[in-house]
C-alpha atoms as a PDB file:
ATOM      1  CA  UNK A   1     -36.366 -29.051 -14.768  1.00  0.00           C
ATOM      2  CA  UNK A   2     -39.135 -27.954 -17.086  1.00  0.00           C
ATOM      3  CA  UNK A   3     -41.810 -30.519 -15.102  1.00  0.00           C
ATOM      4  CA  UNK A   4     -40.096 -27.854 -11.637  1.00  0.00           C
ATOM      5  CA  UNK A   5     -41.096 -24.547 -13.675  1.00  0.00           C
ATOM      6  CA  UNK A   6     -44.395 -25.680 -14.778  1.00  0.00           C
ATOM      7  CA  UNK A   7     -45.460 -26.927 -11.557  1.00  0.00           C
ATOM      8  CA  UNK A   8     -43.839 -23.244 -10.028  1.00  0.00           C
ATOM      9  CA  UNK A   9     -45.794 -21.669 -12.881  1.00  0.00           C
ATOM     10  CA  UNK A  10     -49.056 -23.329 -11.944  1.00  0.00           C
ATOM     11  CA  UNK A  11     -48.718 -22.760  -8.192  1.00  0.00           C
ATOM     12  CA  UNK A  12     -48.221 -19.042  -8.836  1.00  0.00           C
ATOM     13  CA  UNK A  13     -50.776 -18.119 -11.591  1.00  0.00           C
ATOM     14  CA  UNK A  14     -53.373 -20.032  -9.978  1.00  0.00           C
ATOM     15  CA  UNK A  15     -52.901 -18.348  -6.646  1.00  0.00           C
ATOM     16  CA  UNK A  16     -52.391 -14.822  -8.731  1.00  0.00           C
ATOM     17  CA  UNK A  17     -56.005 -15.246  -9.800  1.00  0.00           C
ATOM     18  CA  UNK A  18     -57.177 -16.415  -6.569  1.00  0.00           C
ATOM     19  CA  UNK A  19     -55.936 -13.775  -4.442  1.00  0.00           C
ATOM     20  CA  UNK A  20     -56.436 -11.014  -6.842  1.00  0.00           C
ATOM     21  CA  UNK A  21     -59.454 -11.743  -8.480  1.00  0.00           C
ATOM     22  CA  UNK A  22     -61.468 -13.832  -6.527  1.00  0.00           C
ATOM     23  CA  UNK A  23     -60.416 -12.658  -2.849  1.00  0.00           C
ATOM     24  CA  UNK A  24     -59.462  -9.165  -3.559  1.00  0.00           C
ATOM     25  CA  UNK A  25     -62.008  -8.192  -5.988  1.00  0.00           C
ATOM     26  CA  UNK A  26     -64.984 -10.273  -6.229  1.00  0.00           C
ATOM     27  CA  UNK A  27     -65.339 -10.860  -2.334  1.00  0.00           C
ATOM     28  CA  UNK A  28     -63.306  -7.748  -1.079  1.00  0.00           C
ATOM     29  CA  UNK A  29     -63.682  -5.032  -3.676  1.00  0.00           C
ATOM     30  CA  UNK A  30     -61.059  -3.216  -3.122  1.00  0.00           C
ATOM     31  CA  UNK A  31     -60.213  -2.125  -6.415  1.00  0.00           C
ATOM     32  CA  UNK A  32     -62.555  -1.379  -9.495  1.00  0.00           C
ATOM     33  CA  UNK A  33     -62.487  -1.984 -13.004  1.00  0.00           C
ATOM     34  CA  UNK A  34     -64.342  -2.183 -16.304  1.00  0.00           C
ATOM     35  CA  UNK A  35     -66.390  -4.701 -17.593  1.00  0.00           C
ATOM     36  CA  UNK A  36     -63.957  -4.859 -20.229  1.00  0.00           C
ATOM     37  CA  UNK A  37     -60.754  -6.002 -18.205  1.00  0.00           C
ATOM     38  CA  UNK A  38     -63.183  -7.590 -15.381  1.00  0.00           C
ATOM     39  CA  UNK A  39     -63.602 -10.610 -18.371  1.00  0.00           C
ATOM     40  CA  UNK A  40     -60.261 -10.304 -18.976  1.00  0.00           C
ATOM     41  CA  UNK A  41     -59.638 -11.295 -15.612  1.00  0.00           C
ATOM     42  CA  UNK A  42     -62.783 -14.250 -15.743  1.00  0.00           C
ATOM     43  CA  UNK A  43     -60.928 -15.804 -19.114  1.00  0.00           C
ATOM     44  CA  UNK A  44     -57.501 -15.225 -16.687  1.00  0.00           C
ATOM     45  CA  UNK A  45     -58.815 -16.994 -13.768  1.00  0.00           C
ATOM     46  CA  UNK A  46     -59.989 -20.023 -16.005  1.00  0.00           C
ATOM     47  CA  UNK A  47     -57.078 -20.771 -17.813  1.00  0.00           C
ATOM     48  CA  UNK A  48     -54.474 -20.288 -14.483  1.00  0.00           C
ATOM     49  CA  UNK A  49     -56.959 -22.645 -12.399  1.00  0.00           C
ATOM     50  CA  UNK A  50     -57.601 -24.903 -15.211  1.00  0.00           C
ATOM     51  CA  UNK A  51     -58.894 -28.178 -13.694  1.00  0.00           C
ATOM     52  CA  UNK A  52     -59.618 -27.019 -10.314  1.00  0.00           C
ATOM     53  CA  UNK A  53     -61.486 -23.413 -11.405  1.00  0.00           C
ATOM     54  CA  UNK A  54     -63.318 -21.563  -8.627  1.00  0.00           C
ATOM     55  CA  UNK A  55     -66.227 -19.364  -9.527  1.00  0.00           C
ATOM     56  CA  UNK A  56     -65.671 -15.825  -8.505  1.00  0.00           C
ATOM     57  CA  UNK A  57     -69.368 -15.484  -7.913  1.00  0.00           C
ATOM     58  CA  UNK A  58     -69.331 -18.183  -5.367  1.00  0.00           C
ATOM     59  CA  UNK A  59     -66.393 -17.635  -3.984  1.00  0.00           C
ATOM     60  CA  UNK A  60     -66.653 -14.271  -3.442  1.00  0.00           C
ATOM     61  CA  UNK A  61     -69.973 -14.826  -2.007  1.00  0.00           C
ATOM     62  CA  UNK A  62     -68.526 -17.593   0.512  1.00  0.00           C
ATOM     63  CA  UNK A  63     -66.041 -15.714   1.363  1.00  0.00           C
ATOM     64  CA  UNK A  64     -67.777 -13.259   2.946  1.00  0.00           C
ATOM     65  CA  UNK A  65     -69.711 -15.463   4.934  1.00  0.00           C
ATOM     66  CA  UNK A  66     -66.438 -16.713   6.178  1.00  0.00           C
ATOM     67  CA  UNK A  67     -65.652 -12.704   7.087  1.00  0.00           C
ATOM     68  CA  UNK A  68     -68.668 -12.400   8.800  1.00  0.00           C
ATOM     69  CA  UNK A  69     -68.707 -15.501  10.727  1.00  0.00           C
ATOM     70  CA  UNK A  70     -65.281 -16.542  11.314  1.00  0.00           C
ATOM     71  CA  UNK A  71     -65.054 -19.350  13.483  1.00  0.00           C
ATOM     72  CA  UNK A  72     -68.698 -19.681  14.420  1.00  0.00           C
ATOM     73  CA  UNK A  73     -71.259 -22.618  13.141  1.00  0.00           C
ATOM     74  CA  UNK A  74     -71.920 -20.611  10.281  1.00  0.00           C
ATOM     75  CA  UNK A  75     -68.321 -20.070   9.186  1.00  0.00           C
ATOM     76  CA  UNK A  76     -68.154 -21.984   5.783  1.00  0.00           C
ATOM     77  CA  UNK A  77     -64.606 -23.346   6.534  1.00  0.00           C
ATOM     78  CA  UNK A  78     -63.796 -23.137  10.296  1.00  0.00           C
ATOM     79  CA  UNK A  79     -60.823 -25.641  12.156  1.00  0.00           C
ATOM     80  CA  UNK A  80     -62.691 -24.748  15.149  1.00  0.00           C
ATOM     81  CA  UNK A  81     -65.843 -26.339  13.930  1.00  0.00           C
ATOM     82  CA  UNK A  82     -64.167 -29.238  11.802  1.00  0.00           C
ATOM     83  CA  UNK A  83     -62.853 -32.912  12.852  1.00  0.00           C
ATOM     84  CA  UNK A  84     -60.152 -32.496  10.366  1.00  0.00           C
ATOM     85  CA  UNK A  85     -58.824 -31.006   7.343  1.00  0.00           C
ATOM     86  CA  UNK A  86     -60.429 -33.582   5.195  1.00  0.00           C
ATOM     87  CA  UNK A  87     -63.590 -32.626   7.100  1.00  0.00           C
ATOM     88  CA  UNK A  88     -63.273 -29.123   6.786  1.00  0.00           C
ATOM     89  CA  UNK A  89     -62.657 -28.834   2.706  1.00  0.00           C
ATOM     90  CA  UNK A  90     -65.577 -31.438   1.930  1.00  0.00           C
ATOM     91  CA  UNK A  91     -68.290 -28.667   4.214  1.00  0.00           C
ATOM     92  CA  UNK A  92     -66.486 -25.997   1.888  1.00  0.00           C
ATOM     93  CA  UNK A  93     -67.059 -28.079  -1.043  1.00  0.00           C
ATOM     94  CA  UNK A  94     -70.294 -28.623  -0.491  1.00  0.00           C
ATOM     95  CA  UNK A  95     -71.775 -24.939   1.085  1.00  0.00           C
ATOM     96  CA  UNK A  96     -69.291 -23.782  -2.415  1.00  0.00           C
ATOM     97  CA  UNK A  97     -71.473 -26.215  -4.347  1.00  0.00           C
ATOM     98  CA  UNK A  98     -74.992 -25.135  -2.619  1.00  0.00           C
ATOM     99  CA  UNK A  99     -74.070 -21.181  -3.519  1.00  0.00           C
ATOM    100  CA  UNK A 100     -73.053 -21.925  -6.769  1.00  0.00           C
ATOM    101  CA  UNK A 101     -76.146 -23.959  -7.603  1.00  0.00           C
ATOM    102  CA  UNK A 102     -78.550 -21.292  -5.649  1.00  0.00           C
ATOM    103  CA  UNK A 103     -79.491 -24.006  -3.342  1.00  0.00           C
ATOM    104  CA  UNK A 104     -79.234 -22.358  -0.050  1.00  0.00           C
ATOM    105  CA  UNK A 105     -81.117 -19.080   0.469  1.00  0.00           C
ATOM    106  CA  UNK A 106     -78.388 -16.084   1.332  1.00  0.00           C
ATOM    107  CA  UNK A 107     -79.250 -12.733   2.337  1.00  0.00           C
ATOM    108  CA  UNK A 108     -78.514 -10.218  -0.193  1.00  0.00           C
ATOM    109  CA  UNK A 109     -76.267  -8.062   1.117  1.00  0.00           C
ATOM    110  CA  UNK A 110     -73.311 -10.840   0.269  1.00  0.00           C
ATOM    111  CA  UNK A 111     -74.185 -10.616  -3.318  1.00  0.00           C
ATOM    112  CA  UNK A 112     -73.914  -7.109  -3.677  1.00  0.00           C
ATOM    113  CA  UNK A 113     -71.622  -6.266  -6.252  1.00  0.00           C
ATOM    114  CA  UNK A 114     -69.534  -9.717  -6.601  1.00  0.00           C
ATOM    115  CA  UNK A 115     -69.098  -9.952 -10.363  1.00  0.00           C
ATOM    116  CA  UNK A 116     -71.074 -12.638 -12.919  1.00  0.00           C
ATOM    117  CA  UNK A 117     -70.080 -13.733 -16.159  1.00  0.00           C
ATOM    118  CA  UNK A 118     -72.666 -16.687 -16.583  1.00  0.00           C
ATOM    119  CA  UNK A 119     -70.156 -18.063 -20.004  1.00  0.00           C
ATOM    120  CA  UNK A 120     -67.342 -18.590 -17.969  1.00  0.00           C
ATOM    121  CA  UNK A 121     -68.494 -19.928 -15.007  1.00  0.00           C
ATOM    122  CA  UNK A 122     -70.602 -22.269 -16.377  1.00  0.00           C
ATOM    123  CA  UNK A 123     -67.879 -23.326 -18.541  1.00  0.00           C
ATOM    124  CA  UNK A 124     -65.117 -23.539 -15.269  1.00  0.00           C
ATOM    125  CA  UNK A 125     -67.742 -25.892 -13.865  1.00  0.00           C
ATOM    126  CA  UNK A 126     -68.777 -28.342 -16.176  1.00  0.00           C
ATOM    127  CA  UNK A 127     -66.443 -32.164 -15.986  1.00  0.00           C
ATOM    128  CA  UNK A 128     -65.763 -32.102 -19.508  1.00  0.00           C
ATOM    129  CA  UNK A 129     -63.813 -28.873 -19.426  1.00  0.00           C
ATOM    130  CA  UNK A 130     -62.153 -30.026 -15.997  1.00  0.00           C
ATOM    131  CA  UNK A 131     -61.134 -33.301 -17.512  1.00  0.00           C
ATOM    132  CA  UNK A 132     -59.890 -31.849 -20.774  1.00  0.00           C
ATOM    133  CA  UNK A 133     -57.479 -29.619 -18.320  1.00  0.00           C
ATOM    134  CA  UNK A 134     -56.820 -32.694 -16.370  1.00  0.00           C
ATOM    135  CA  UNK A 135     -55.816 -34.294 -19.325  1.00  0.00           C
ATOM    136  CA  UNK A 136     -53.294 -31.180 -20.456  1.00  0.00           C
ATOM    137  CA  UNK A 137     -51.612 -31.811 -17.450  1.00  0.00           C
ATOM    138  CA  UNK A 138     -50.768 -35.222 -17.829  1.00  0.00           C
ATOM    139  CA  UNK A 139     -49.786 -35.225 -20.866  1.00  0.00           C
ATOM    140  CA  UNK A 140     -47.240 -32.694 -20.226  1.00  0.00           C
ATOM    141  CA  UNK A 141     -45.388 -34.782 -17.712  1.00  0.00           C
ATOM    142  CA  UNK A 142     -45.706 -38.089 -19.753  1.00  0.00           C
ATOM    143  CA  UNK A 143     -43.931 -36.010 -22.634  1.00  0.00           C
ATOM    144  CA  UNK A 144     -41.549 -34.078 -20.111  1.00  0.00           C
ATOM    145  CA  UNK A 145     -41.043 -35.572 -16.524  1.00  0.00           C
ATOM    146  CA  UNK A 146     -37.495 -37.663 -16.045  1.00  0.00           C
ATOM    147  CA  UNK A 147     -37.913 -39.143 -12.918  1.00  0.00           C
ATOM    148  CA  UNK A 148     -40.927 -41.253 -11.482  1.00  0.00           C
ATOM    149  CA  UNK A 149     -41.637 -38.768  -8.519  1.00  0.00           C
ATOM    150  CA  UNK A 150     -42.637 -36.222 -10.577  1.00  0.00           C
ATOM    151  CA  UNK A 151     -45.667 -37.492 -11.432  1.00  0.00           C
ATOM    152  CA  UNK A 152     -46.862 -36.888  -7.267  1.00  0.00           C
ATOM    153  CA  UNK A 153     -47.071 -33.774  -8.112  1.00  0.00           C
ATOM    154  CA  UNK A 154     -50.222 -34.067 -10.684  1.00  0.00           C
ATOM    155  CA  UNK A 155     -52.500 -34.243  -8.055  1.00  0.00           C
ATOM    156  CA  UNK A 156     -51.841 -30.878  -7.001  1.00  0.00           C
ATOM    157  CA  UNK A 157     -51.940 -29.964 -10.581  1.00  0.00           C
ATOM    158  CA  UNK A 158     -55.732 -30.970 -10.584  1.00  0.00           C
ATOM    159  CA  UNK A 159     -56.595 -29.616  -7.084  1.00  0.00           C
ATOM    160  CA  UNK A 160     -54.747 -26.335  -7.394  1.00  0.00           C
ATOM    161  CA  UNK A 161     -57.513 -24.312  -5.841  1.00  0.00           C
ATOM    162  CA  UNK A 162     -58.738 -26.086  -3.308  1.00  0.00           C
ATOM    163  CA  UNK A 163     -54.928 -26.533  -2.219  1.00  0.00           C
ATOM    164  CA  UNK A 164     -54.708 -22.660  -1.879  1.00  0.00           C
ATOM    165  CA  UNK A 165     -57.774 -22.617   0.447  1.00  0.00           C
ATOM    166  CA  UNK A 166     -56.661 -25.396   2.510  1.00  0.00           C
ATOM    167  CA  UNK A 167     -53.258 -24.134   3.363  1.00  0.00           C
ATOM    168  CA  UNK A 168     -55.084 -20.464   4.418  1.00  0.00           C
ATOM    169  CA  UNK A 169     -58.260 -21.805   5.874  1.00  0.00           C
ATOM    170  CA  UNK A 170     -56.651 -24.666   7.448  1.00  0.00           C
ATOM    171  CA  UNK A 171     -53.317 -24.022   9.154  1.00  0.00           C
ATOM    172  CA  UNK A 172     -53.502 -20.171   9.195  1.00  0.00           C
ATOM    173  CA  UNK A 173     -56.190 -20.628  11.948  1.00  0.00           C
ATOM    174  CA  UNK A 174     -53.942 -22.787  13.556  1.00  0.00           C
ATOM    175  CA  UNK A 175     -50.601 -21.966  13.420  1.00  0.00           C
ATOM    176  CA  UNK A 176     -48.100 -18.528  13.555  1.00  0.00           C
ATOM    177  CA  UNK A 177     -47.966 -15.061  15.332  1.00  0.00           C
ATOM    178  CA  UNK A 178     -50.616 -12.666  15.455  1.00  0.00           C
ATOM    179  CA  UNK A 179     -49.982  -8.704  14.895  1.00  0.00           C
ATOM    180  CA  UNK A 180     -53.913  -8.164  15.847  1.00  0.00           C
ATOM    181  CA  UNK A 181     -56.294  -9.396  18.478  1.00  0.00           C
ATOM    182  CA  UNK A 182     -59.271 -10.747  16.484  1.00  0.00           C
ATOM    183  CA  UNK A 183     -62.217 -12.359  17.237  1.00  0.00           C
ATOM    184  CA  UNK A 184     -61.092 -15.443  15.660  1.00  0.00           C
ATOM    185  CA  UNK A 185     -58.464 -17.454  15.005  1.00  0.00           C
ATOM    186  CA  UNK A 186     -57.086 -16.092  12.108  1.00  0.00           C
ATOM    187  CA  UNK A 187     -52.894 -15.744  11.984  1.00  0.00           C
ATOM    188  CA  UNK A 188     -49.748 -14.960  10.241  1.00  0.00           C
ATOM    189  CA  UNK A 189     -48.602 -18.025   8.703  1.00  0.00           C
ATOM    190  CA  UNK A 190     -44.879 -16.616   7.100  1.00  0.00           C
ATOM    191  CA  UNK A 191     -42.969 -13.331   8.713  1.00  0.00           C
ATOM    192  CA  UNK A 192     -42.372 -13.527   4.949  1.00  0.00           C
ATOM    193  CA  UNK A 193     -45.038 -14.867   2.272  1.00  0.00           C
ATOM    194  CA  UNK A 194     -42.772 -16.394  -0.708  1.00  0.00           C
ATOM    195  CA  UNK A 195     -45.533 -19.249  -0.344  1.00  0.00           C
ATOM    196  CA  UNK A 196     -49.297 -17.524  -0.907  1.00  0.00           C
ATOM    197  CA  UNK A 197     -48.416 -14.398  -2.297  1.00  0.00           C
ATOM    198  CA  UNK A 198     -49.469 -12.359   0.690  1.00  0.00           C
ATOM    199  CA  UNK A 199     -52.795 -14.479   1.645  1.00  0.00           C
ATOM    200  CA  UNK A 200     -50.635 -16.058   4.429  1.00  0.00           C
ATOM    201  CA  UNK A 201     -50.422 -12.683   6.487  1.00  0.00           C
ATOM    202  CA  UNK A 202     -54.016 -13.804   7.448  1.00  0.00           C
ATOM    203  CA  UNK A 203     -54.232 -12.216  11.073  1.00  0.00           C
ATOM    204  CA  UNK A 204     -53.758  -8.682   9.213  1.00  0.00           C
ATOM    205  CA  UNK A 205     -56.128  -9.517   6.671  1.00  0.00           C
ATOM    206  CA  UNK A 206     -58.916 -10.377   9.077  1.00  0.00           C
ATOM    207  CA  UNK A 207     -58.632  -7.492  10.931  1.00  0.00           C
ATOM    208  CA  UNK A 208     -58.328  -4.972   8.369  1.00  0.00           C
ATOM    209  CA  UNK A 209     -60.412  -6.893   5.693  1.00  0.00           C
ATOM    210  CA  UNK A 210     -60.644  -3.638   2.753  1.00  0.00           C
ATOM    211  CA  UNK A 211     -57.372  -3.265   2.463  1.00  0.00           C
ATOM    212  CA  UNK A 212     -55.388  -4.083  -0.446  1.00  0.00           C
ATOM    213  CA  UNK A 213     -51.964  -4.814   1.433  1.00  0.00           C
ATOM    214  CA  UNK A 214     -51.879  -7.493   3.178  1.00  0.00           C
ATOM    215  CA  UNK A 215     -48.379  -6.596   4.891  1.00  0.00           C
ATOM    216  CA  UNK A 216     -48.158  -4.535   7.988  1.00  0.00           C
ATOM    217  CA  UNK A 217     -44.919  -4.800   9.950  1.00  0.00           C
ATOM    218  CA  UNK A 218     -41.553  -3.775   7.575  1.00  0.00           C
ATOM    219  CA  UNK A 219     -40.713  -7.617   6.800  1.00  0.00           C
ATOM    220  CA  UNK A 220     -44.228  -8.449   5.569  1.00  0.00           C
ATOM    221  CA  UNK A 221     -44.261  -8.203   1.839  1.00  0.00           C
ATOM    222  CA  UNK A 222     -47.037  -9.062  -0.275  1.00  0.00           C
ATOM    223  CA  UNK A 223     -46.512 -10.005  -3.266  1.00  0.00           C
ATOM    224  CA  UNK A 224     -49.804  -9.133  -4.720  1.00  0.00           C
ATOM    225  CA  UNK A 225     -49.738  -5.519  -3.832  1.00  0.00           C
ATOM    226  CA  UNK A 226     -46.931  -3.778  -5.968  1.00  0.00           C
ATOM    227  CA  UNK A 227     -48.932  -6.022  -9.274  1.00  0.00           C
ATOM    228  CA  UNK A 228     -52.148  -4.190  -7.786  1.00  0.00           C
ATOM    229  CA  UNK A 229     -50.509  -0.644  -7.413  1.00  0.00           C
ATOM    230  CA  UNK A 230     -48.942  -1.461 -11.022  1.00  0.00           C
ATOM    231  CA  UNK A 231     -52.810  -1.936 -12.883  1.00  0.00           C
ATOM    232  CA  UNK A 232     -53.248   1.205 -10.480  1.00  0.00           C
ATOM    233  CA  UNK A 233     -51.002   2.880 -12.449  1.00  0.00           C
ATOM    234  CA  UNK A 234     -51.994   1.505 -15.642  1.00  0.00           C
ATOM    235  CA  UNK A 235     -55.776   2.298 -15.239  1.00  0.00           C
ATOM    236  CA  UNK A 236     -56.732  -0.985 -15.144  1.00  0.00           C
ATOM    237  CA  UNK A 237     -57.979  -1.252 -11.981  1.00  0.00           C
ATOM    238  CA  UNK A 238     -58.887   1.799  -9.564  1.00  0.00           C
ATOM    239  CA  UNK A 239     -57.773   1.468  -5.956  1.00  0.00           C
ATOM    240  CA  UNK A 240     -60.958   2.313  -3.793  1.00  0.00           C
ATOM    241  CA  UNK A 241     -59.596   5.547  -1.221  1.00  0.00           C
ATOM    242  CA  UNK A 242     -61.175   4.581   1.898  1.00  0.00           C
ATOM    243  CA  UNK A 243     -59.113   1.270   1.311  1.00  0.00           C
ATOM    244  CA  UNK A 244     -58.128   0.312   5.140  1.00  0.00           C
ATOM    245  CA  UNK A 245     -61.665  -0.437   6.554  1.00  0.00           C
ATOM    246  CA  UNK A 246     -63.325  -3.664   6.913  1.00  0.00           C
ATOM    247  CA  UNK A 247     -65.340  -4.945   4.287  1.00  0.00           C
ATOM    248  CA  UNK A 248     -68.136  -5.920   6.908  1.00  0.00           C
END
């Protein structure tokens, strides 16, 4: 059981950091916050996505590429414009790769404001640090796994991220219901999100891309909302007012 909780534990503290500070703050910016808790947040990110660490910078940068040309050639992960899944993750990797090593020329407006903590992300991003997480990892189920099968789930373990972006960029423009007519293929994977925390209402995200809840209709709950309104309250983060408009 304690190889079950760690792998439940991973799944949801990576995607906590994903969807809050990557997608809702870095890219989105719906909220605000200090420089002070926005490192907290960096060292938070790198220690919940361990192995498979995502810069904020270049996510947040990609991401709203993706928002601005959904389902088009220049959508950095599009179904529509993909042979496969496979095919579609390895063109993410590598436009990820190209904006995080300032190898593709991007206009500025996409930059404005996405946070940079050079330490961190150059620390996320270098092998040795991935490989020591890596490592972590398996050692944990050699010392605590009781059945052979568990260990199918270290691959996961060391892909966390990517996983996350595959299940929304992948089969949320491909399958479930639609609240909004968009112009792309963006949709609702779960009438209820247990799975991504609220990044699966993707439909409602697409079309109302600034705002911080994700859920719309009564039985869509996001997850990620009541922790946001919670930092709200706490004054660590600031909810922007003019929260329901599209970023772009």
């Amino acid at each position: 059981m304690i190889i079950l909780y760690f792998f439940i534990a991973h799944w949801y503290l990576s995607l906590l950091a994903q969807t809050f500070f990557l997608h809702r703050y870095a890219a989105h910016q719906m909220f605000t916050m200090s420089p002070f808790w926005e490192k907290v947040f960096y060292v938070m990110t790198y220690v919940f996505q361990g192995s498979s660490f995502l810069s904020p910078h270049a996510y947040g940068v990609m991401h709203r590429l993706h928002h601005a040309y959904a389902d088009t050639e220049k959508d950095p992960h599009s179904p529509s414009f993909s042979k496969g899944l496979i095919d579609m993750m390895w063109k993410t990797k590598n436009i990820y790769n190209d904006i995080l090593n300032k190898r593709v020329d991007i206009e500025a407006k996409f930059y404005k404001g996405v946070p940079y903590w050079a330490f961190i992300e150059k620390l996320g991003d270098q092998w040795i640090s991935r490989l020591a997480w890596g490592t972590f990892y398996a050692l944990f189920y050699i010392k605590f796994a009781t059945a052979w099968w568990m260990f199918l789930l270290l691959p996961i373990h060391f892909l966390m991220g990517p996983v996350h972006g595959a299940i929304i960029n992948w089969f949320a423009h491909k399958y479930g219901y639609i609240n909004f007519k968009v112009n792309d293929t963006a949709k609702n994977l779960l009438p209820f999100d247990f799975l991504m925390m609220g990044e699966g209402y993707h439909n409602n995200h697409h079309k109302l891309g600034g705002r911080a809840n994700f859920g719309v209709k009564w039985h869509e709950f996001d997850p990620t909302y009541p922790f946001i309104l919670m930092l709200n309250l706490c004054g660590v983060v600031k909810l922007k007012k003019n929260n329901d408009l599209n970023y772009m």
